[in-house]
Protein backbone atom coordinates (compact mmCIF):
# COMPACT_ATOMS: atom_id res chain seq x y z
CA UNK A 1 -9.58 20.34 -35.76
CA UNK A 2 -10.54 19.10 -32.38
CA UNK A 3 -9.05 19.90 -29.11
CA UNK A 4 -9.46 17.30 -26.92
CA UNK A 5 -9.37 18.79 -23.14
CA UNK A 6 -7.17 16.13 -20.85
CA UNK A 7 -9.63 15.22 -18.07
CA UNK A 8 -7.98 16.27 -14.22
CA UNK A 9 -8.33 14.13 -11.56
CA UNK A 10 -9.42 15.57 -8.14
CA UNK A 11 -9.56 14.56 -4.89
CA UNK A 12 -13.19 12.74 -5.11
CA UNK A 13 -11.86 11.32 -8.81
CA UNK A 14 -8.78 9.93 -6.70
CA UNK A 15 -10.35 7.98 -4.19
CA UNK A 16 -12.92 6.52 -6.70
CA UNK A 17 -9.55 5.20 -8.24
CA UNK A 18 -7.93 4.23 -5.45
CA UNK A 19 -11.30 1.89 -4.61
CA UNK A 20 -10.86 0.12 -7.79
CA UNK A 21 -6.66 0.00 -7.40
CA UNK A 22 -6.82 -1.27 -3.70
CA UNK A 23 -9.80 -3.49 -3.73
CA UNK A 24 -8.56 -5.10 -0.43
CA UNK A 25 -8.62 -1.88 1.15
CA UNK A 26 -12.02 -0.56 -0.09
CA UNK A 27 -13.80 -0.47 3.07
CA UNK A 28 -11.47 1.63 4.47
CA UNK A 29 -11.25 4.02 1.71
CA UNK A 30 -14.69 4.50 2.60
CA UNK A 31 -14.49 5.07 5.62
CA UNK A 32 -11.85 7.59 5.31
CA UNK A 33 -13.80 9.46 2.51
CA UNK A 34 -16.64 9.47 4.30
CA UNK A 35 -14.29 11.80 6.78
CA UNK A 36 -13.20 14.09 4.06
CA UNK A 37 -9.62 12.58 4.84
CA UNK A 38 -7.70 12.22 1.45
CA UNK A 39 -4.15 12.02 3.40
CA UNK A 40 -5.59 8.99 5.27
CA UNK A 41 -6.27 7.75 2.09
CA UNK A 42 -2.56 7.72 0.65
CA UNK A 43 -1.31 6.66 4.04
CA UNK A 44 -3.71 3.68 3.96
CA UNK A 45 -2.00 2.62 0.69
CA UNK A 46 1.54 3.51 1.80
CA UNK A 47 0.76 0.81 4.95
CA UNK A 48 -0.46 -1.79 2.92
CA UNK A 49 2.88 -1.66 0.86
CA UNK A 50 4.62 -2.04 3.84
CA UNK A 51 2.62 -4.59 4.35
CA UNK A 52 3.44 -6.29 0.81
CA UNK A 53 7.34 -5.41 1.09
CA UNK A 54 7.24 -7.59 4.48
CA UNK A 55 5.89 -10.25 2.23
CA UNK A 56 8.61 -9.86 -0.27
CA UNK A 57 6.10 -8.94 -2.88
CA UNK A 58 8.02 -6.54 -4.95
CA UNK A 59 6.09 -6.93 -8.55
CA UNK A 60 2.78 -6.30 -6.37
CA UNK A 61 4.74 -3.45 -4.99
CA UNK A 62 6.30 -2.03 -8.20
CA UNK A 63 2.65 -2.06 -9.65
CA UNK A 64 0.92 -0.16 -7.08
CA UNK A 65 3.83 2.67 -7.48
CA UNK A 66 2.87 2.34 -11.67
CA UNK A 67 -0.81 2.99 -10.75
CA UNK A 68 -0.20 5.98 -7.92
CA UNK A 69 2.14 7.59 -10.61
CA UNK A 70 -0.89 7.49 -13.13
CA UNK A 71 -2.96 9.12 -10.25
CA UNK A 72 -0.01 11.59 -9.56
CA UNK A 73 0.05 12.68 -13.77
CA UNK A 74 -3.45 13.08 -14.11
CA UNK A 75 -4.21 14.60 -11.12
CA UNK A 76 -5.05 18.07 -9.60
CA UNK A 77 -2.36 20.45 -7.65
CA UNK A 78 -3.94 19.35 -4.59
CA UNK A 79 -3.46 15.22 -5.38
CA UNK A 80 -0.09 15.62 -6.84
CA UNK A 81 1.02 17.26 -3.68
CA UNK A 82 -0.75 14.52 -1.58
CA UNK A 83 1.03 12.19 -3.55
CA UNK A 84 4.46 13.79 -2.92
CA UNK A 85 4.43 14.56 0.58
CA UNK A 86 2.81 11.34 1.59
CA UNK A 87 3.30 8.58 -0.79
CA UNK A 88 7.08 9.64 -2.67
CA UNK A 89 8.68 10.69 1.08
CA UNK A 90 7.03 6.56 1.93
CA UNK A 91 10.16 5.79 -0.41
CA UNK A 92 12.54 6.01 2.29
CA UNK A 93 11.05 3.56 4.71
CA UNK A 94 10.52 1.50 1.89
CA UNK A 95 14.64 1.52 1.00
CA UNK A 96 15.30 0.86 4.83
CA UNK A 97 12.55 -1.93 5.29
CA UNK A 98 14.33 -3.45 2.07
CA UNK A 99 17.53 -5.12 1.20
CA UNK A 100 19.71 -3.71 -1.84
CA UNK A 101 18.47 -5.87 -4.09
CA UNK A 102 15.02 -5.61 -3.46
CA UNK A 103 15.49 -1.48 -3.04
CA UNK A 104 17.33 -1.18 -6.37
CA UNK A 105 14.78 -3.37 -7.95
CA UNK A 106 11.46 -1.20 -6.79
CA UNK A 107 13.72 1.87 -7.39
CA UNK A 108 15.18 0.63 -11.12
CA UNK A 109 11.18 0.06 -12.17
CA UNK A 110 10.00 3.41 -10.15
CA UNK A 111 8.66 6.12 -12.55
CA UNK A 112 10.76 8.96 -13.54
CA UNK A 113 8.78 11.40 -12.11
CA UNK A 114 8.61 9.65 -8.65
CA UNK A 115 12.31 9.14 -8.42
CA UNK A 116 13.07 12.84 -9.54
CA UNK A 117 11.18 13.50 -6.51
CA UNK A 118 12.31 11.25 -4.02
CA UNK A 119 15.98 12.80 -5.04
CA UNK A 120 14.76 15.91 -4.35
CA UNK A 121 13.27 14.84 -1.19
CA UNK A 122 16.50 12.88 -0.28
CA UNK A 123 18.78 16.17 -1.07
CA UNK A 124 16.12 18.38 1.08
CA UNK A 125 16.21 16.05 4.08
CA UNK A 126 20.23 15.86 4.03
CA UNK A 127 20.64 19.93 4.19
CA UNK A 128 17.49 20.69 6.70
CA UNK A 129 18.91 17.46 8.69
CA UNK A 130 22.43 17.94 8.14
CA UNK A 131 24.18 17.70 12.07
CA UNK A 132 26.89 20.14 12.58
């Protein structure tokens, strides 16, 4: 029998995919690789959803979170905590740059994993923020 070994996606891997995901923002993918700067990377993406959420484009939206959770699985330590710190904690200026509707739509369709996270995240925030 055959093992087959599951390939891991690094940082270099990443931003390949990201090139192809975000063809819009390819030139500055480059740009930012060229500089070594992965975080850039994921905050480049995190804008343009902004971006798309001030259009009302919530499908586009909902997709991009799909692809970055594919990234997120298949990737390194390293690119799942990227993905985390940067692109999950992006959640909560999505939810206030959103109505309810549009918020419980992206969040209903949001991956498992990613709203597990952004829970976690929420919970965090609220005790380390928590005013007394």
């Amino acid at each position: 029998m055959k093992i087959i070994e599951k390939k891991v996606i690094n940082e270099s891997g990443a931003i390949e995919h990201l090139k192809i995901f975000y063809p819009s923002l390819q030139n500055e993918i480059v740009q930012l690789s060229a500089q070594n700067n992965f975080a850039g990377i994921i905050q480049t993406t995190v804008d343009h959803m902004k971006n798309l959420l001030k259009e009302s484009k919530i499908n586009i939206v909902n997709h991009n979170i799909k692809m970055m959770d594919w990234l997120y699985r298949n990737g390194t330590k390293t690119v799942k905590q990227m993905i985390e710190n940067l692109f999950v904690r992006s959640f909560r200026s999505f939810k206030k740059q959103t109505d309810i509707n549009q918020w419980n739509l992206l969040y209903q369709y949001m991956p498992l994993s990613f709203q597990r996270i952004y829970v976690k995240q929420t919970k965090m925030d609220e005790v380390l923020f928590k005013r007394h």
